[in-house]
N, C-alpha and C. Protein backbone atom coordinates (compact mmCIF):
# COMPACT_ATOMS: atom_id res chain seq x y z
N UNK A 1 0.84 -1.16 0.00
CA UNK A 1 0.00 0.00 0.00
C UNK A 1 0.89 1.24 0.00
N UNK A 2 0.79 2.04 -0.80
CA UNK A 2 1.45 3.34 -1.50
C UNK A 2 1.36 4.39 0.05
N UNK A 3 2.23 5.21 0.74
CA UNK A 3 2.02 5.75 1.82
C UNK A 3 2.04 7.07 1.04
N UNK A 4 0.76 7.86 1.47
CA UNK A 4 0.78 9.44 0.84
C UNK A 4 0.90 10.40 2.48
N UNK A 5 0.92 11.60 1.86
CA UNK A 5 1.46 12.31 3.09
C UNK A 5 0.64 13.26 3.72
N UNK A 6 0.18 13.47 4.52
CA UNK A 6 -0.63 14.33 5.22
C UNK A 6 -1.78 14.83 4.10
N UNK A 7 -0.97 16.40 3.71
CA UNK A 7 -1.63 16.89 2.68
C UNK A 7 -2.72 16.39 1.99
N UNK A 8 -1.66 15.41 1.00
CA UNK A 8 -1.95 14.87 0.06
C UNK A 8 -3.26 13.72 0.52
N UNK A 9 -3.70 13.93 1.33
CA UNK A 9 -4.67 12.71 2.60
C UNK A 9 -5.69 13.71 2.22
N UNK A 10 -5.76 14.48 3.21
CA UNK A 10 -6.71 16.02 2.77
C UNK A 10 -7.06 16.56 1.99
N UNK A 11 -6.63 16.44 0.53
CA UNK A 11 -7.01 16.98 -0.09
C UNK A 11 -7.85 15.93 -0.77
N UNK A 12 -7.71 14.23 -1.13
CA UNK A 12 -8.65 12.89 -1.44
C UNK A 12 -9.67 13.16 -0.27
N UNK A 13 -9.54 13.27 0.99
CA UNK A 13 -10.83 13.31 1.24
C UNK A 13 -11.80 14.49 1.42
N UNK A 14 -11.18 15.74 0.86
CA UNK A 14 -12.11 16.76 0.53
C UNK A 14 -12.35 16.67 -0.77
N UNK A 15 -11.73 16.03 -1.54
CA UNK A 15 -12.50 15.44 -3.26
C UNK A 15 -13.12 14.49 -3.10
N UNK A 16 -13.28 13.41 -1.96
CA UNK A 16 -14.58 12.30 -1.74
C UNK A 16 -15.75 12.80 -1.13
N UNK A 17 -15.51 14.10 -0.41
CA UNK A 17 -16.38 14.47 0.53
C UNK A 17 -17.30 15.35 -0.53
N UNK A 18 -16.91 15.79 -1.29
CA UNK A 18 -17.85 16.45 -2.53
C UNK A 18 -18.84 15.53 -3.22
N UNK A 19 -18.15 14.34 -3.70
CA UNK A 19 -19.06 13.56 -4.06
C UNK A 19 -20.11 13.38 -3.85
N UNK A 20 -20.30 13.27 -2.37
CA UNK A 20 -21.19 12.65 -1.35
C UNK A 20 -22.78 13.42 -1.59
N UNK A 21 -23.84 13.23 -1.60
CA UNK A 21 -24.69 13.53 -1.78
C UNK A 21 -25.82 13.76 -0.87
N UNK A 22 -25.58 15.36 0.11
CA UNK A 22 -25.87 15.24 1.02
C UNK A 22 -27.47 15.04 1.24
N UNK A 23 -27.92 14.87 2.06
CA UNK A 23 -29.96 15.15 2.50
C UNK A 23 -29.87 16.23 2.74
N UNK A 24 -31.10 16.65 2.30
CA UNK A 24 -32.08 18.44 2.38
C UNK A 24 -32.39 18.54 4.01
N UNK A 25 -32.53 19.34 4.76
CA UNK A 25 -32.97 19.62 6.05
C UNK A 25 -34.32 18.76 5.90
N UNK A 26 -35.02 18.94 4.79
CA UNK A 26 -36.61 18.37 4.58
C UNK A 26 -36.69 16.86 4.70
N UNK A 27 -35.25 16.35 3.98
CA UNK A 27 -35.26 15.04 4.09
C UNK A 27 -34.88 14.37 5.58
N UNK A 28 -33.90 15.20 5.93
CA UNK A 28 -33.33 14.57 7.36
C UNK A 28 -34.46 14.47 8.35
N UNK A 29 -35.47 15.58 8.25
CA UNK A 29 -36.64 15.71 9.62
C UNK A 29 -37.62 14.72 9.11
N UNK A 30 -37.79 14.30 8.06
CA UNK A 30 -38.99 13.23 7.59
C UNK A 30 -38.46 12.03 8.33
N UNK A 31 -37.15 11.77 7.53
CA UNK A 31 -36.56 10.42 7.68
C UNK A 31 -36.33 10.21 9.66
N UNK A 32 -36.23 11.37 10.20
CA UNK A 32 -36.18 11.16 11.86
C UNK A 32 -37.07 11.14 12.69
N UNK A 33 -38.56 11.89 12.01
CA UNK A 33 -39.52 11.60 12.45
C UNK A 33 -40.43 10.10 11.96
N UNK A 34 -39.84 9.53 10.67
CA UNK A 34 -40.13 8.29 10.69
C UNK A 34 -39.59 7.13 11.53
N UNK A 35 -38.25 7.40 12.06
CA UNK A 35 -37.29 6.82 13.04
C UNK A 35 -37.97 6.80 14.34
N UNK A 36 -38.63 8.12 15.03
CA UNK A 36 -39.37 8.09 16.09
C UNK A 36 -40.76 7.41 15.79
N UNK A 37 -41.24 7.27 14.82
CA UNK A 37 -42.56 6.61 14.57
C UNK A 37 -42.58 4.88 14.94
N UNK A 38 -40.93 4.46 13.99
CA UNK A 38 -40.88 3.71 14.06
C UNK A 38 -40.56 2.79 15.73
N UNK A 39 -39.93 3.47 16.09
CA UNK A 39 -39.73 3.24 17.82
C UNK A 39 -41.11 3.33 18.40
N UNK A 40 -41.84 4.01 18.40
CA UNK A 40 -42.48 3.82 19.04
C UNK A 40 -43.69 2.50 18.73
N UNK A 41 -43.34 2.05 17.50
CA UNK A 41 -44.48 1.40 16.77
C UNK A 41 -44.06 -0.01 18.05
N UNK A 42 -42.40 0.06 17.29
CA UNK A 42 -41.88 -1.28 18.04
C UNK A 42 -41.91 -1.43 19.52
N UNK A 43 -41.88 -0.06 20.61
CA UNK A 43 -41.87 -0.34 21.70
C UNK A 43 -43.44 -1.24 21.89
N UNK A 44 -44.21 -0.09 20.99
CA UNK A 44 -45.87 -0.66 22.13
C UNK A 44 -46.05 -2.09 21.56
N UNK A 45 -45.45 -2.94 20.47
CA UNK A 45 -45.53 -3.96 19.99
C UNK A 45 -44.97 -5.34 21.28
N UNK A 46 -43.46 -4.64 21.67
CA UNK A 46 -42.63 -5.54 22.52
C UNK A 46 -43.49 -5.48 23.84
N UNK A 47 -44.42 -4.16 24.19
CA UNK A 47 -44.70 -4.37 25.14
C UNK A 47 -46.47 -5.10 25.43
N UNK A 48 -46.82 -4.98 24.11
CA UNK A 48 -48.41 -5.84 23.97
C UNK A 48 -47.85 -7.52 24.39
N UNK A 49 -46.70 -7.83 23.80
CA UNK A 49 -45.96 -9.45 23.03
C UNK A 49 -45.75 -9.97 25.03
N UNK A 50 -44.73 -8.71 25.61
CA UNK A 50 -44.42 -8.78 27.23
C UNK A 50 -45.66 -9.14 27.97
N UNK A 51 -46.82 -8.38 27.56
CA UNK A 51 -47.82 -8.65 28.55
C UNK A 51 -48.41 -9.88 28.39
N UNK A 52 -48.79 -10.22 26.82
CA UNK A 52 -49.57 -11.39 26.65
C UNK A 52 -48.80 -12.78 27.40
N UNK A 53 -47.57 -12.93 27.18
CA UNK A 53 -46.37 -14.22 27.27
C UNK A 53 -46.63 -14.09 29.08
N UNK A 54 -45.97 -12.29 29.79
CA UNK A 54 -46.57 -12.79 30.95
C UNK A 54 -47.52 -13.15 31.93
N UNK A 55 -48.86 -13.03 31.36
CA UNK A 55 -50.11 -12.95 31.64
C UNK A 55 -50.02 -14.90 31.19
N UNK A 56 -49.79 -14.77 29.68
CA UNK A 56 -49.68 -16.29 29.61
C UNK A 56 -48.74 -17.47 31.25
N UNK A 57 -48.11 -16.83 30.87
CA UNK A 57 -47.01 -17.64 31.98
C UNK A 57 -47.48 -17.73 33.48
N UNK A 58 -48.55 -16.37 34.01
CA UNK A 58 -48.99 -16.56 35.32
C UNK A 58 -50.37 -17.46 35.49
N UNK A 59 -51.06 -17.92 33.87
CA UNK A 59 -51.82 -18.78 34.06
C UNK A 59 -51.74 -20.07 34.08
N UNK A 60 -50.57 -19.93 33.37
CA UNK A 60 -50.38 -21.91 33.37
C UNK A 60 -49.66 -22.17 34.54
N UNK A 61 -49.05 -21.07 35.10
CA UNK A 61 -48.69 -21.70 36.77
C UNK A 61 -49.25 -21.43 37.87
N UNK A 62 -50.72 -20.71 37.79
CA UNK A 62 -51.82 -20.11 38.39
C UNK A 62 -51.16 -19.30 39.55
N UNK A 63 -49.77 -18.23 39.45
CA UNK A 63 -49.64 -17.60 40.14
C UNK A 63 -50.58 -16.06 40.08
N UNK A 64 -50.95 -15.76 38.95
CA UNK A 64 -52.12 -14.94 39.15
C UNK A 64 -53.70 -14.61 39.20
N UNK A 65 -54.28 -13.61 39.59
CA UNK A 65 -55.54 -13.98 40.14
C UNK A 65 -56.41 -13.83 38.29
């Protein structure tokens, strides 16, 4: 592997960093408010799945009323 020198480092990754194709403010707040949507979809899911299994589990060992 070819060793380049400082500089020459800095200046490839401010010519890769152009490339890059950044998101619009419009896109970033959609895509993060779909992120929070999505959390929350999954929490109340894990926690419907928690109740049923332990509700299941206190009947087949009739520790609850």
């Amino acid at each position: 592997m070819a060793k380049t020198n400082p500089s020459q480092f800095l200046r490839e990754v401010r010519q890769e960093g152009a490339k890059v194709t950044w998101p619009s403010r419009k896109e970033t707040s959609i895509t993060t408010g779909m992120v929070f949507v999505m959390v929350i979809l999954a929490a109340l899911f894990f926690l419907v799945v928690d109740w049923a299994l332990s509700s299941g589990v206190k009947f087949i060992f009739g520790l609850g009323g």
